[in-house]
C-alpha atoms as a PDB file:
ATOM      1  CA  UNK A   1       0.512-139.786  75.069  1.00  0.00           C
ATOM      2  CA  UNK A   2       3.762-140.436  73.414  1.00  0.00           C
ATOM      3  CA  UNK A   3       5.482-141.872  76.683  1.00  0.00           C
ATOM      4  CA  UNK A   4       2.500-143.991  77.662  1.00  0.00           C
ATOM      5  CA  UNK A   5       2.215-145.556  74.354  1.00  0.00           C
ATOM      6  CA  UNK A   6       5.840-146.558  74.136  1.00  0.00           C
ATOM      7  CA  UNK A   7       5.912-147.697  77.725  1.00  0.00           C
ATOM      8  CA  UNK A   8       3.052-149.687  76.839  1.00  0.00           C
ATOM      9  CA  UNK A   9       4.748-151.295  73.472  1.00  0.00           C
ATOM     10  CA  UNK A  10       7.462-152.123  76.154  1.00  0.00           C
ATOM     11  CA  UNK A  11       5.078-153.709  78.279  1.00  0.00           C
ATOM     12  CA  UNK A  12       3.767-155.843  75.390  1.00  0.00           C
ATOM     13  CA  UNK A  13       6.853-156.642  73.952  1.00  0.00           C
ATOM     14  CA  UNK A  14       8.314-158.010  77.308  1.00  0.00           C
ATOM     15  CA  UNK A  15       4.787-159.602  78.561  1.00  0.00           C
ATOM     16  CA  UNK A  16       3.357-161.139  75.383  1.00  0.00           C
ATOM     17  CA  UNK A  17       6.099-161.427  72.416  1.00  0.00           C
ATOM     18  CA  UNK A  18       9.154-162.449  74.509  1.00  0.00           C
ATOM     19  CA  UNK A  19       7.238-164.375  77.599  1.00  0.00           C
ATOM     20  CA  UNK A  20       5.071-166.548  74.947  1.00  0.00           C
ATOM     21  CA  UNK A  21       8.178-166.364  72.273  1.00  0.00           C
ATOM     22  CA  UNK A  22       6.070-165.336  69.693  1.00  0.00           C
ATOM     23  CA  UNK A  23       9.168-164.163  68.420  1.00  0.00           C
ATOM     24  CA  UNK A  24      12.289-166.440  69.396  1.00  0.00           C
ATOM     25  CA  UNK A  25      14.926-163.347  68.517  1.00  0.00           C
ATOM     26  CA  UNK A  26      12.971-160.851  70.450  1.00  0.00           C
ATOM     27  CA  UNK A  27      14.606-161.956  73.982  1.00  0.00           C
ATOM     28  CA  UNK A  28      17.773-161.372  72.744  1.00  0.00           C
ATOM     29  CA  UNK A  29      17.305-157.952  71.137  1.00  0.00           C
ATOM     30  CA  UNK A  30      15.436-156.738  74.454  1.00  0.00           C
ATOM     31  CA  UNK A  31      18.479-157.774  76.603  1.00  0.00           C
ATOM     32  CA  UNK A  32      20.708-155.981  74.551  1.00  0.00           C
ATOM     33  CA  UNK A  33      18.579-152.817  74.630  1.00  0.00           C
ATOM     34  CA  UNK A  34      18.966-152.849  70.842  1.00  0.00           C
ATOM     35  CA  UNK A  35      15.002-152.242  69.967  1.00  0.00           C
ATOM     36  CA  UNK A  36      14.222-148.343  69.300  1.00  0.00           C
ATOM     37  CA  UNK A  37      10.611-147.397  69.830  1.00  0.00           C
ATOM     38  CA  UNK A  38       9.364-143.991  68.505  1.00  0.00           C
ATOM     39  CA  UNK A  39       5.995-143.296  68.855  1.00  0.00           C
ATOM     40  CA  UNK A  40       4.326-141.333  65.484  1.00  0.00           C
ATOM     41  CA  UNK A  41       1.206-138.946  66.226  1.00  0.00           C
ATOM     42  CA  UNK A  42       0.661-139.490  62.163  1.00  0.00           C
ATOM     43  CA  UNK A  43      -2.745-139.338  60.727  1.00  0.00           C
ATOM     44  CA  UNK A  44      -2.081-139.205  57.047  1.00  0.00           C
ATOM     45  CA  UNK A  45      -0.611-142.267  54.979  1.00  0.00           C
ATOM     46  CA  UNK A  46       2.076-139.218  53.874  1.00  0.00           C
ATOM     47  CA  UNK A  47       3.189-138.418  56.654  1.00  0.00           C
ATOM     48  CA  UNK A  48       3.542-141.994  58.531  1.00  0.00           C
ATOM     49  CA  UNK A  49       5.167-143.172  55.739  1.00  0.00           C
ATOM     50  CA  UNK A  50       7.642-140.071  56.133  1.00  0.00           C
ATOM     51  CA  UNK A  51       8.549-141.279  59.807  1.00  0.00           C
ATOM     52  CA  UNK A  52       8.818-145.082  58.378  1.00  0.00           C
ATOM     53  CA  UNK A  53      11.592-143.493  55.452  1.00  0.00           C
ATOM     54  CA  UNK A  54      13.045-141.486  58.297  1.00  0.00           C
ATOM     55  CA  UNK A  55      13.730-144.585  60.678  1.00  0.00           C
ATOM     56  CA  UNK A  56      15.320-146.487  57.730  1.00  0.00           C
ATOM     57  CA  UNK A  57      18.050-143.649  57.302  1.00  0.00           C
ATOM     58  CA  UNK A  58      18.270-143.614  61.527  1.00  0.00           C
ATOM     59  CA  UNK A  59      19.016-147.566  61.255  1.00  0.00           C
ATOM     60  CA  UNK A  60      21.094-147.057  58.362  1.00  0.00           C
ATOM     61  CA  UNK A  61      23.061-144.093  60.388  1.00  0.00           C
ATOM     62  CA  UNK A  62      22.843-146.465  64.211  1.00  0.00           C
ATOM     63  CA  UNK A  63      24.374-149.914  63.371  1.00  0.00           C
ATOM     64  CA  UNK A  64      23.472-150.237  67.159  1.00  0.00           C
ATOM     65  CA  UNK A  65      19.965-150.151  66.768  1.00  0.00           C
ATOM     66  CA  UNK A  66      18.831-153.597  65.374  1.00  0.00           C
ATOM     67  CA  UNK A  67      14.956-152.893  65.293  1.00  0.00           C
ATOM     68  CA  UNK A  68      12.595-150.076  65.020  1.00  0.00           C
ATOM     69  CA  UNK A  69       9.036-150.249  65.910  1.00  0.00           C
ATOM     70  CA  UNK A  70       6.992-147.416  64.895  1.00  0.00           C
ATOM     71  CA  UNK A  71       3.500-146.754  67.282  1.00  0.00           C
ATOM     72  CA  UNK A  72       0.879-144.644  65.865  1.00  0.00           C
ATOM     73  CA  UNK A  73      -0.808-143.266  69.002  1.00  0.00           C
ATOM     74  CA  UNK A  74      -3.416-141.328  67.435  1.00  0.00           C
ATOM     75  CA  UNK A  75      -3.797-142.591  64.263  1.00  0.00           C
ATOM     76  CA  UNK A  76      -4.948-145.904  62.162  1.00  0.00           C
ATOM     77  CA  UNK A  77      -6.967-147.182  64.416  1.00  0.00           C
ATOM     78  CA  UNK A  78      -9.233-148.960  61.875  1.00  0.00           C
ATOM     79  CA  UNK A  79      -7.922-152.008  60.935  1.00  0.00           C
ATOM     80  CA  UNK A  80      -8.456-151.043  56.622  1.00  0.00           C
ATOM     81  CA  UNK A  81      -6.792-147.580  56.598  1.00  0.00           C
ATOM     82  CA  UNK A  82      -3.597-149.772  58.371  1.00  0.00           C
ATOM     83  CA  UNK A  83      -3.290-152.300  55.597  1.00  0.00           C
ATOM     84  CA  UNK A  84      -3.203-149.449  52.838  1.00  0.00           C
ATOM     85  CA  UNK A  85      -0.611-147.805  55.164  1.00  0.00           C
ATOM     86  CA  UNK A  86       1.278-151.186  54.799  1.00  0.00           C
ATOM     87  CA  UNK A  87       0.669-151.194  51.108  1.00  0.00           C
ATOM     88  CA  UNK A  88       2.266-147.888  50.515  1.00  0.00           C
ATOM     89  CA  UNK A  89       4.749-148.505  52.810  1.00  0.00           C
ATOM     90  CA  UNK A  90       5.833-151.863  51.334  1.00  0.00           C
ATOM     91  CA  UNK A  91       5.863-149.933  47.745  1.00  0.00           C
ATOM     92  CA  UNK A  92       8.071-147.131  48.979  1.00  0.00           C
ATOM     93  CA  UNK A  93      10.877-148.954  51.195  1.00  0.00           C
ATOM     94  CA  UNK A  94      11.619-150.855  47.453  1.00  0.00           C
ATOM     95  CA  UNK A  95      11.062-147.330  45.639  1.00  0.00           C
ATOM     96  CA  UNK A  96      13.162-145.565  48.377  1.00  0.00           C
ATOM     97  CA  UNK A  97      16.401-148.516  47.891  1.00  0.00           C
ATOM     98  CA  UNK A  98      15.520-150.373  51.236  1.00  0.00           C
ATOM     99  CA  UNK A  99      14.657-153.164  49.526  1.00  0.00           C
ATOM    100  CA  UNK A 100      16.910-156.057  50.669  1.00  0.00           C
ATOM    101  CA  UNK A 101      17.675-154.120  53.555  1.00  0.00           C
ATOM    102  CA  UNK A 102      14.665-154.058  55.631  1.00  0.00           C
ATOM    103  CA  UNK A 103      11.544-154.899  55.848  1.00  0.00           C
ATOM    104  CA  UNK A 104       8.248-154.613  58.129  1.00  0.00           C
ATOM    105  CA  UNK A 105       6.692-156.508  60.102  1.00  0.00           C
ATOM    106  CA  UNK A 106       2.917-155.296  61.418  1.00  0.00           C
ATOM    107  CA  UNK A 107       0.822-155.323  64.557  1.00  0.00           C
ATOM    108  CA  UNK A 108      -2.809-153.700  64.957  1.00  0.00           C
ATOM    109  CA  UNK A 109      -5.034-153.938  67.968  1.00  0.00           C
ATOM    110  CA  UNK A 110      -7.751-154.846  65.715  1.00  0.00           C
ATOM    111  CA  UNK A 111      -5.504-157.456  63.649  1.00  0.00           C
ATOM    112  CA  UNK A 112      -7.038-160.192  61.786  1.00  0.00           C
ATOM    113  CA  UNK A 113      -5.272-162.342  59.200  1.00  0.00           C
ATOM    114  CA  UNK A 114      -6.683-163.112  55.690  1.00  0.00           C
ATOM    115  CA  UNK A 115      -9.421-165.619  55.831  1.00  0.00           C
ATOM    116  CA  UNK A 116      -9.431-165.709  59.399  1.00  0.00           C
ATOM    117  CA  UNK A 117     -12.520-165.052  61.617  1.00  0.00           C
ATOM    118  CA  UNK A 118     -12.457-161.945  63.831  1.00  0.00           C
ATOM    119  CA  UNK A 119     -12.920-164.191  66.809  1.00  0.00           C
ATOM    120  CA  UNK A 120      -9.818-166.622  66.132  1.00  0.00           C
ATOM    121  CA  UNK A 121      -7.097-166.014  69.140  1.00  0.00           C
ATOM    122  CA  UNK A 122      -4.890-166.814  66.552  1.00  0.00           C
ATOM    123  CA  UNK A 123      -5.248-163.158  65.106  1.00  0.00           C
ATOM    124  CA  UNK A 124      -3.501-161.953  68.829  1.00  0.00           C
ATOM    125  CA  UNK A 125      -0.162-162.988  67.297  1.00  0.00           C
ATOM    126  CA  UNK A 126      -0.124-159.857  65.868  1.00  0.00           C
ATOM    127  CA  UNK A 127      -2.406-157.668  67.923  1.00  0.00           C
ATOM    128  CA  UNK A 128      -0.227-155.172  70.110  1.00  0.00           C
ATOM    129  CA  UNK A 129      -1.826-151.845  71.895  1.00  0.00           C
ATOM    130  CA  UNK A 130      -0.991-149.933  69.021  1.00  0.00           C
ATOM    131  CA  UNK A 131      -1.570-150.195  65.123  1.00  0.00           C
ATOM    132  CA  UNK A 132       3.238-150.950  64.803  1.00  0.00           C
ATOM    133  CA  UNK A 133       5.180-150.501  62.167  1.00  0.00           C
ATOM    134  CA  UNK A 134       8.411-152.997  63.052  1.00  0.00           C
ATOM    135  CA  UNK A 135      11.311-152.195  60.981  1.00  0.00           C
ATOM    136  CA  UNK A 136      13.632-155.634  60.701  1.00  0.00           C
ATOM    137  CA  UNK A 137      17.039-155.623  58.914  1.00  0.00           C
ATOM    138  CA  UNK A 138      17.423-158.195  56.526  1.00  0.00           C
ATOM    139  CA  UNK A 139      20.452-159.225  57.172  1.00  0.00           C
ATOM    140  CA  UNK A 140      19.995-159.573  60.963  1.00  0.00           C
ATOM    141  CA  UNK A 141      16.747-161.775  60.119  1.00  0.00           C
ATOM    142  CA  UNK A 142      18.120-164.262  57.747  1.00  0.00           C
ATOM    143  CA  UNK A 143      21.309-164.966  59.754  1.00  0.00           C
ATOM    144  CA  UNK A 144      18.928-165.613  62.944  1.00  0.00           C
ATOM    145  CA  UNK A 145      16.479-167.986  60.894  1.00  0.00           C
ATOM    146  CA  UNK A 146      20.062-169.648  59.691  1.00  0.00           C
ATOM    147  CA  UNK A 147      20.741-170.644  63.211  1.00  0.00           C
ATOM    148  CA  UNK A 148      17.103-171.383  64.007  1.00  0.00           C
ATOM    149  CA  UNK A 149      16.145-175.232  64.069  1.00  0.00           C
ATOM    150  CA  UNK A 150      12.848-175.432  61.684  1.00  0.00           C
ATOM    151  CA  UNK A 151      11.748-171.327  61.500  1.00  0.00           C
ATOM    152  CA  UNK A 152       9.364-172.209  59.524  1.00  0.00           C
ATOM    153  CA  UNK A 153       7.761-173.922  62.581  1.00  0.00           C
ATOM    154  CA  UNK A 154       7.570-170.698  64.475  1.00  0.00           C
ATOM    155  CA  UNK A 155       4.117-169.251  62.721  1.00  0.00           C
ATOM    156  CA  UNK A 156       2.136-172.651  63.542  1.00  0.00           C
ATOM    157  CA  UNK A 157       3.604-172.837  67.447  1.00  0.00           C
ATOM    158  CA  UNK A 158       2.646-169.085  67.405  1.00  0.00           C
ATOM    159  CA  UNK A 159      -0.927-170.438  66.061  1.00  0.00           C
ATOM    160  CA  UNK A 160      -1.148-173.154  68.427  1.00  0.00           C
ATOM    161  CA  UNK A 161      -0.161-171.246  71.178  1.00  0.00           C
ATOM    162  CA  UNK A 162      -2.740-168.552  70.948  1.00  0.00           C
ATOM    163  CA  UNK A 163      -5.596-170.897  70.398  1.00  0.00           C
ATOM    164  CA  UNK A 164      -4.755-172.979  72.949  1.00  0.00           C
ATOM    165  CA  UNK A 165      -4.435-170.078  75.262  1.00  0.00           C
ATOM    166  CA  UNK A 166      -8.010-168.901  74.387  1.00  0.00           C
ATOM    167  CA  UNK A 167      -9.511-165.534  72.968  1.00  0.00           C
ATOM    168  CA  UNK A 168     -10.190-164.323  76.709  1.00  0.00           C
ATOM    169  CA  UNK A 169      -6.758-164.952  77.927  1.00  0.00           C
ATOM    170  CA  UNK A 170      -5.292-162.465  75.076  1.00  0.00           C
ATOM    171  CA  UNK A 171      -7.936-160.162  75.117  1.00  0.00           C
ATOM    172  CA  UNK A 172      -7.247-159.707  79.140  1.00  0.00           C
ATOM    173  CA  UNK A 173      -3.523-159.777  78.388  1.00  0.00           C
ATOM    174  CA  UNK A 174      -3.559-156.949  75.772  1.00  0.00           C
ATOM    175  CA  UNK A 175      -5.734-155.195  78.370  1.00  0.00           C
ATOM    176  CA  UNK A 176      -3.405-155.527  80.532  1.00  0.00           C
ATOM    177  CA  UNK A 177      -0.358-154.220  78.642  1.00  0.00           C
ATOM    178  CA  UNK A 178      -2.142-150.734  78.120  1.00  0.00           C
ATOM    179  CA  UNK A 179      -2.194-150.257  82.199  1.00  0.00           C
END
């Protein structure tokens, strides 16, 4: 399973995030091979919050590796348990010191945003084929948004974008990136 679920992570980072620029750095980091996928067959808040610690100290160790997205295969598949992974994983990269140096960004297939509706193709800005941990570096983040005209334009394209597209045309797409 491991193989399959980073090949399909690949598939959606290359087919939805950099084809629809959902995020504008993303092309740039895939061309430059610099994005590190490990997939996590973590079931317990404890231990996938072990891996997430561990892949701070690899991207502290590999200034070649910019990003690190962490795919839980097996586990965190409802949408709940994955926000109180979040939670504790929030608290402990600031109890751990990586505060300032990284931080996450999430995906879920079952992703909806805070007083959204379920059915709003908006929520498929962050839906990938697996419930993602994506490690940023700080640093890297705020010198791209620097050189970015308007970032904080980039949620409401994303928003536009989606809903313009249509529910059915993400739902298929997401399909599609598990094949």
């Amino acid at each position: 399973m491991t193989n399959k679920a980073i090949s399909q992570t690949r598939n959606w980072v290359s087919n939805v995030i950099v084809k629809y620029n959902f995020c504008p750095f993303a092309r740039k980091e895939v061309e430059n091979n610099c994005i590190y996928y490990v997939s996590s067959t973590a079931t317990t808040t404890d231990d996938a919050v072990l891996t997430m610690l561990e892949q701070c100290t690899e991207l502290d160790n590999d200034p070649t590796r910019e990003t690190t997205l962490i795919i839980f295969d097996t586990g965190f598949s409802d949408f709940d348990d994955f926000l109180d992974l979040v939670d504790i994983a929030n608290a402990l990269l600031v109890a751990q010191g990586f505060e300032g140096k990284y931080q996450i960004a999430t995906f879920h297939p079952e992703y909806v945003f805070a007083d959204s509706d379920d059915l709003d193709a908006a929520n498929y800005t962050n839906r990938a084929p697996y419930p993602t941990l994506h490690l940023i570096r700080e640093a890297s983040m705020s010198e791209a948004l620097d050189n970015y005209d308007e970032p904080e334009s980039i949620p409401d394209h994303n928003i536009n974008l989606a809903r313009r597209k249509g529910l059915n045309f993400w739902q298929q797409l997401l399909l599609n990136c598990k094949k």
